[in-house]
Protein backbone atom coordinates (compact mmCIF):
# COMPACT_ATOMS: atom_id res chain seq x y z
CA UNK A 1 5.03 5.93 39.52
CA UNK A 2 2.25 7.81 38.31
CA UNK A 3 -0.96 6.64 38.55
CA UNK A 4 -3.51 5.50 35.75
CA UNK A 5 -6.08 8.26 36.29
CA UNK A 6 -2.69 10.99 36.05
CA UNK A 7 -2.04 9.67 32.36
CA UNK A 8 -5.55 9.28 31.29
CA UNK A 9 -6.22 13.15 32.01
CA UNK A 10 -2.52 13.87 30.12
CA UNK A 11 -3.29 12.08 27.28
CA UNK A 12 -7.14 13.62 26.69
CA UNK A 13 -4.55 17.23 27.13
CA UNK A 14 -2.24 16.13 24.33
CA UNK A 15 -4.62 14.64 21.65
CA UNK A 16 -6.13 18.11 20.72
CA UNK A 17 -2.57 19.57 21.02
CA UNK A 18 -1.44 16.73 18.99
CA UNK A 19 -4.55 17.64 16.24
CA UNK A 20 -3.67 21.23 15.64
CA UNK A 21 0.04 20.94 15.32
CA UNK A 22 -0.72 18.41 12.32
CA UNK A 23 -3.76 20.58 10.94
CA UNK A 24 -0.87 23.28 11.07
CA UNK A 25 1.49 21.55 9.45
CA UNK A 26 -0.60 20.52 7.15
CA UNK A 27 -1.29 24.00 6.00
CA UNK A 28 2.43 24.83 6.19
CA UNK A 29 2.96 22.37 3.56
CA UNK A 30 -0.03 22.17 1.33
CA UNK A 31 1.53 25.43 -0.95
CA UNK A 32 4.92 23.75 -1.02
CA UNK A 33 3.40 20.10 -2.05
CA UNK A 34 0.99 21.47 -4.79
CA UNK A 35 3.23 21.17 -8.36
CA UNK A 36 2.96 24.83 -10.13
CA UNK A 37 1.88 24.76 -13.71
CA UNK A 38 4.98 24.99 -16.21
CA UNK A 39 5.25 27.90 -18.39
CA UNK A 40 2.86 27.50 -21.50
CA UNK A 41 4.78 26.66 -24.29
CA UNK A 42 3.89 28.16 -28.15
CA UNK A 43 3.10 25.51 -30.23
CA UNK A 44 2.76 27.80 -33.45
CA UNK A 45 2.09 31.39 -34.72
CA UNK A 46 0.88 32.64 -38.23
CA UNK A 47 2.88 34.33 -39.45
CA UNK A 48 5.51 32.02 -38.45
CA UNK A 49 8.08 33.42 -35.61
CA UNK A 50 11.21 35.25 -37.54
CA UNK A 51 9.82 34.71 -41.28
CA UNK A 52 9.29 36.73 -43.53
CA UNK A 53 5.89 36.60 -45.72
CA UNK A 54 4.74 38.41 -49.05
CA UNK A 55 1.21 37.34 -49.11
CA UNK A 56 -1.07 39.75 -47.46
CA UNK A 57 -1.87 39.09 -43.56
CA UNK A 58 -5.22 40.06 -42.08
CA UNK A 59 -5.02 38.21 -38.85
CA UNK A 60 -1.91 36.80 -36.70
CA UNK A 61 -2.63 33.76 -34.54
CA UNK A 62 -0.60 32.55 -31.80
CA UNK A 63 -1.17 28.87 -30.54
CA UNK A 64 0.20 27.39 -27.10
CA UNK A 65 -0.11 24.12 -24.79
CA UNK A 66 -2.23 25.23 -22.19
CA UNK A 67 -6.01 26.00 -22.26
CA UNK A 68 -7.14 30.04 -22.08
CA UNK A 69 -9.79 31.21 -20.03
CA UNK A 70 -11.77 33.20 -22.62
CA UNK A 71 -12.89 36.43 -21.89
CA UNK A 72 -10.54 37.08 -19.27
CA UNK A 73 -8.25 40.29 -20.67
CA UNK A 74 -6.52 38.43 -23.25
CA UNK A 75 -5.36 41.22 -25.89
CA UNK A 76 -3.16 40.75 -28.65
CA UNK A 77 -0.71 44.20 -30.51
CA UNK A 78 0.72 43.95 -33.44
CA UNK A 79 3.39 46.88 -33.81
CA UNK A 80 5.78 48.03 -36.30
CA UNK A 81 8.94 49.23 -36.46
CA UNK A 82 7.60 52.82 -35.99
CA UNK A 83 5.37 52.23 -32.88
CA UNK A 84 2.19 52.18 -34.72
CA UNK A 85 -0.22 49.61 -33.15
CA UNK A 86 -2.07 47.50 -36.51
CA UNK A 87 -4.78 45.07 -34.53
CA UNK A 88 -8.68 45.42 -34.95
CA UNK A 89 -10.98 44.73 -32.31
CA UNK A 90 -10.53 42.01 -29.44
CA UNK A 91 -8.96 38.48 -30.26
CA UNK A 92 -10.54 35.22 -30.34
CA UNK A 93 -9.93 32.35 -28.72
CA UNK A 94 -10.37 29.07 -31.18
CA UNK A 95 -10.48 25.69 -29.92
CA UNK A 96 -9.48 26.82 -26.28
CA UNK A 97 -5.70 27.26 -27.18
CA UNK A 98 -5.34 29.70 -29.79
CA UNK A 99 -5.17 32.95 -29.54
CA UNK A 100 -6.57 35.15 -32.99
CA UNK A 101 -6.38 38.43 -33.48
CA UNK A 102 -7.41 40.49 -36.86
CA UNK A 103 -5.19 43.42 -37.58
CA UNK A 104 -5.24 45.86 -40.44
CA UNK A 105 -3.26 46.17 -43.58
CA UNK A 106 0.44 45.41 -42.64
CA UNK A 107 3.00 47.35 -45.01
CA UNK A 108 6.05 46.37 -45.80
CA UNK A 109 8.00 46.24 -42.79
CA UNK A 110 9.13 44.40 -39.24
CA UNK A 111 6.21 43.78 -37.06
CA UNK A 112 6.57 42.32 -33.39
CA UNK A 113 3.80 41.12 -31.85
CA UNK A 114 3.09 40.57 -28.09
CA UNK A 115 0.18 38.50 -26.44
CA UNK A 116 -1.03 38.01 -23.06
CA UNK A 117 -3.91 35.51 -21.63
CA UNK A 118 -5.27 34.01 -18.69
CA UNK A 119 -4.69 30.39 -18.26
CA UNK A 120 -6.72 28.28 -16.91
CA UNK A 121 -4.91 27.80 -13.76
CA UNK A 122 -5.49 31.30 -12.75
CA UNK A 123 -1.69 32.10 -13.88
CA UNK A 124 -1.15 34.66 -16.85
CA UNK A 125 0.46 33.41 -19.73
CA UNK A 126 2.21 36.21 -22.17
CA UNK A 127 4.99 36.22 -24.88
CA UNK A 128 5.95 37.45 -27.92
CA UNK A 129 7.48 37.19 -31.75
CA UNK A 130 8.47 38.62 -34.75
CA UNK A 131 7.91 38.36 -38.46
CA UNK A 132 8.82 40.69 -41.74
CA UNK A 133 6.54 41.52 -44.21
CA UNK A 134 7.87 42.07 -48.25
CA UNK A 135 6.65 43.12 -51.20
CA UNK A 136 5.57 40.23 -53.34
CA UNK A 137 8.19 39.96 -56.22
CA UNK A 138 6.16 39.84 -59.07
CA UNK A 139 5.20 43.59 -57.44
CA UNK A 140 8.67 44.29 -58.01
CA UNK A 141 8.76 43.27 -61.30
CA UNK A 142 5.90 45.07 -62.66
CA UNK A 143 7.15 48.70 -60.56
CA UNK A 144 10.77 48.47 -61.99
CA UNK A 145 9.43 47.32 -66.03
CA UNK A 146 8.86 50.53 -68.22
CA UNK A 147 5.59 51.50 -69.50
CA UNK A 148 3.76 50.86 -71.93
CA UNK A 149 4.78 53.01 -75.01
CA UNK A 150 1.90 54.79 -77.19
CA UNK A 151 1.93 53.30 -80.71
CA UNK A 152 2.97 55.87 -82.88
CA UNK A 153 0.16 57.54 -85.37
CA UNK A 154 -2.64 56.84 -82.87
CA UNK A 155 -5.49 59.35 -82.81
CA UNK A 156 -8.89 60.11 -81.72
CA UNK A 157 -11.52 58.03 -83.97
CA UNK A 158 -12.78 59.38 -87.11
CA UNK A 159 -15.07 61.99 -86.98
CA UNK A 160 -18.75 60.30 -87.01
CA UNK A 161 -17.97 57.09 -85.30
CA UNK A 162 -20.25 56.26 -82.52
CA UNK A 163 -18.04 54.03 -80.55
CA UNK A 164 -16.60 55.73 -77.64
CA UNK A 165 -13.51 53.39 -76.80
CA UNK A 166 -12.48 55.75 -73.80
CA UNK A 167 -15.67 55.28 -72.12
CA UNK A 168 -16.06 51.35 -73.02
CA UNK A 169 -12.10 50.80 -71.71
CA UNK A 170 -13.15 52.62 -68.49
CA UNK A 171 -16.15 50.91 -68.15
CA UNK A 172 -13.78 47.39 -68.81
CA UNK A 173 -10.90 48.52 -66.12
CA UNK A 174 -14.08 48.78 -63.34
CA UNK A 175 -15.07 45.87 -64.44
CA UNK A 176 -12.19 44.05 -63.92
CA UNK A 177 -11.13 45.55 -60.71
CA UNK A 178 -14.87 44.75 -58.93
CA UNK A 179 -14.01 41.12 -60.55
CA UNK A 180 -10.44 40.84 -59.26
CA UNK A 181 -11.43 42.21 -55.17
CA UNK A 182 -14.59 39.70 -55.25
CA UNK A 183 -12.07 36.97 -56.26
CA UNK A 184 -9.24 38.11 -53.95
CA UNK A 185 -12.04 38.54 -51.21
CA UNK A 186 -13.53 34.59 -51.80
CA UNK A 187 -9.56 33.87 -51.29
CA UNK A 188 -9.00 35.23 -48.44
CA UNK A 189 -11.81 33.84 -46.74
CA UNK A 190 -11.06 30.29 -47.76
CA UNK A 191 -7.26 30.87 -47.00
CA UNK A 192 -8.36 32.19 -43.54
CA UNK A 193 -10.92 29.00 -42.96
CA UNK A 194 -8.89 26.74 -43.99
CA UNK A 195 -6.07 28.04 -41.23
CA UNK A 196 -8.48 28.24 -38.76
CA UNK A 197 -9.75 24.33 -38.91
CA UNK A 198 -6.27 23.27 -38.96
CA UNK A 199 -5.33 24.94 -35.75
CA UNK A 200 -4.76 22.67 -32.75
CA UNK A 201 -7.54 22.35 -29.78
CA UNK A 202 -7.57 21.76 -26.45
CA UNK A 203 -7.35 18.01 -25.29
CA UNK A 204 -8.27 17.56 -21.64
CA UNK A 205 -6.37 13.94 -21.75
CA UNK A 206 -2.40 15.30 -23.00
CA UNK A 207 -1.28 11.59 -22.81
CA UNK A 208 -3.74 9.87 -24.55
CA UNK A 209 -4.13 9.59 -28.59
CA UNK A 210 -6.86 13.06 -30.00
């Protein structure tokens, strides 16, 4: 029989053993135990994914589930069918889970458009979609509808008038023109603000009512 003093000193031997084989095997579990993030999911893009659009598009947006680390690499192309890259400048991040990006003017055509951000749990996030861009069809219309015809008999005014019509009808078609890009320009900035405040932001509390 062994004596108390005996398993006193084995016991003070095996309590620090005992320690770092559970400080080990806590380690050897901790990466197993810790849940990795899911895959972020796209909530939306604009253009929407495999649409086709006729209005003009001056930014695409891509939206997702899972907050992005701004200024961490995130890029945004926007390429055609050709190769030829279309995006301007670094994207934005809105509302911490959209992804903007302004691109130049898209002709007719198939676009694809790829993304890639860092999330913020350190993992990178990156996908990609499609979209078609058409002519408008009142475009159409007006490209395949013949000219307008000269009415017969017409001449250069009388000799002695002082009303130049060629130079007022110039003057008229500038005038028009300026009018028509300030008005298409006010649009366009509306259209885009009004997109951008209906985009979805981050909510730090998923289950719980925004």
């Amino acid at each position: 029989m062994l004596s108390p003093c005996i398993v006193r000193r084995a016991r003070r031997r095996l309590v620090p053993l005992v320690g770092l084989l559970a400080a080990a095997a806590a380690l050897l579990a901790g990466p197993l135990a810790t849940p990795a993030l899911a895959e972020p999911v796209v909530l939306q893009t604009v253009p929407e994914a495999d649409t086709t659009v006729t209005e003009p598009v001056d930014d695409v947006i891509i939206s997702i589930n899972q907050q992005i680390e701004r200024g961490r690499n995130e890029k945004v192309e926007v390429i055609g069918t050709d190769g030829t890259t279309y995006q301007e400048g670094r994207p934005r991040v809105l509302g911490g889970i959209n992804l903007s990006q302004k691109t130049r003017e898209l002709p007719p055509g198939d676009y694809r458009v790829t993304w890639t951000a860092v999330l913020a749990g350190g993992e990178v996030g990156r996908g990609e979609f499609s979209f078609t861009v058409a002519v408008p069809e009142d475009d159409e219309a007006a490209a395949d509808s013949p000219g307008t015809e000269v009415a017969a008999g017409a001449g250069p005014p009388p000799p002695g008038s002082s009303y130049d019509a060629g130079n007022a009808g110039v003057w008229l078609v500038l005038a028009l023109i300026g009018l028509g890009s300030l008005s298409l320009s006010v649009l366009l900035f509306r259209r885009r603000l009004k997109r951008e405040m209906e985009l979805p932001s981050y909510n730090p509390y998923p289950h719980d009512p925004w």
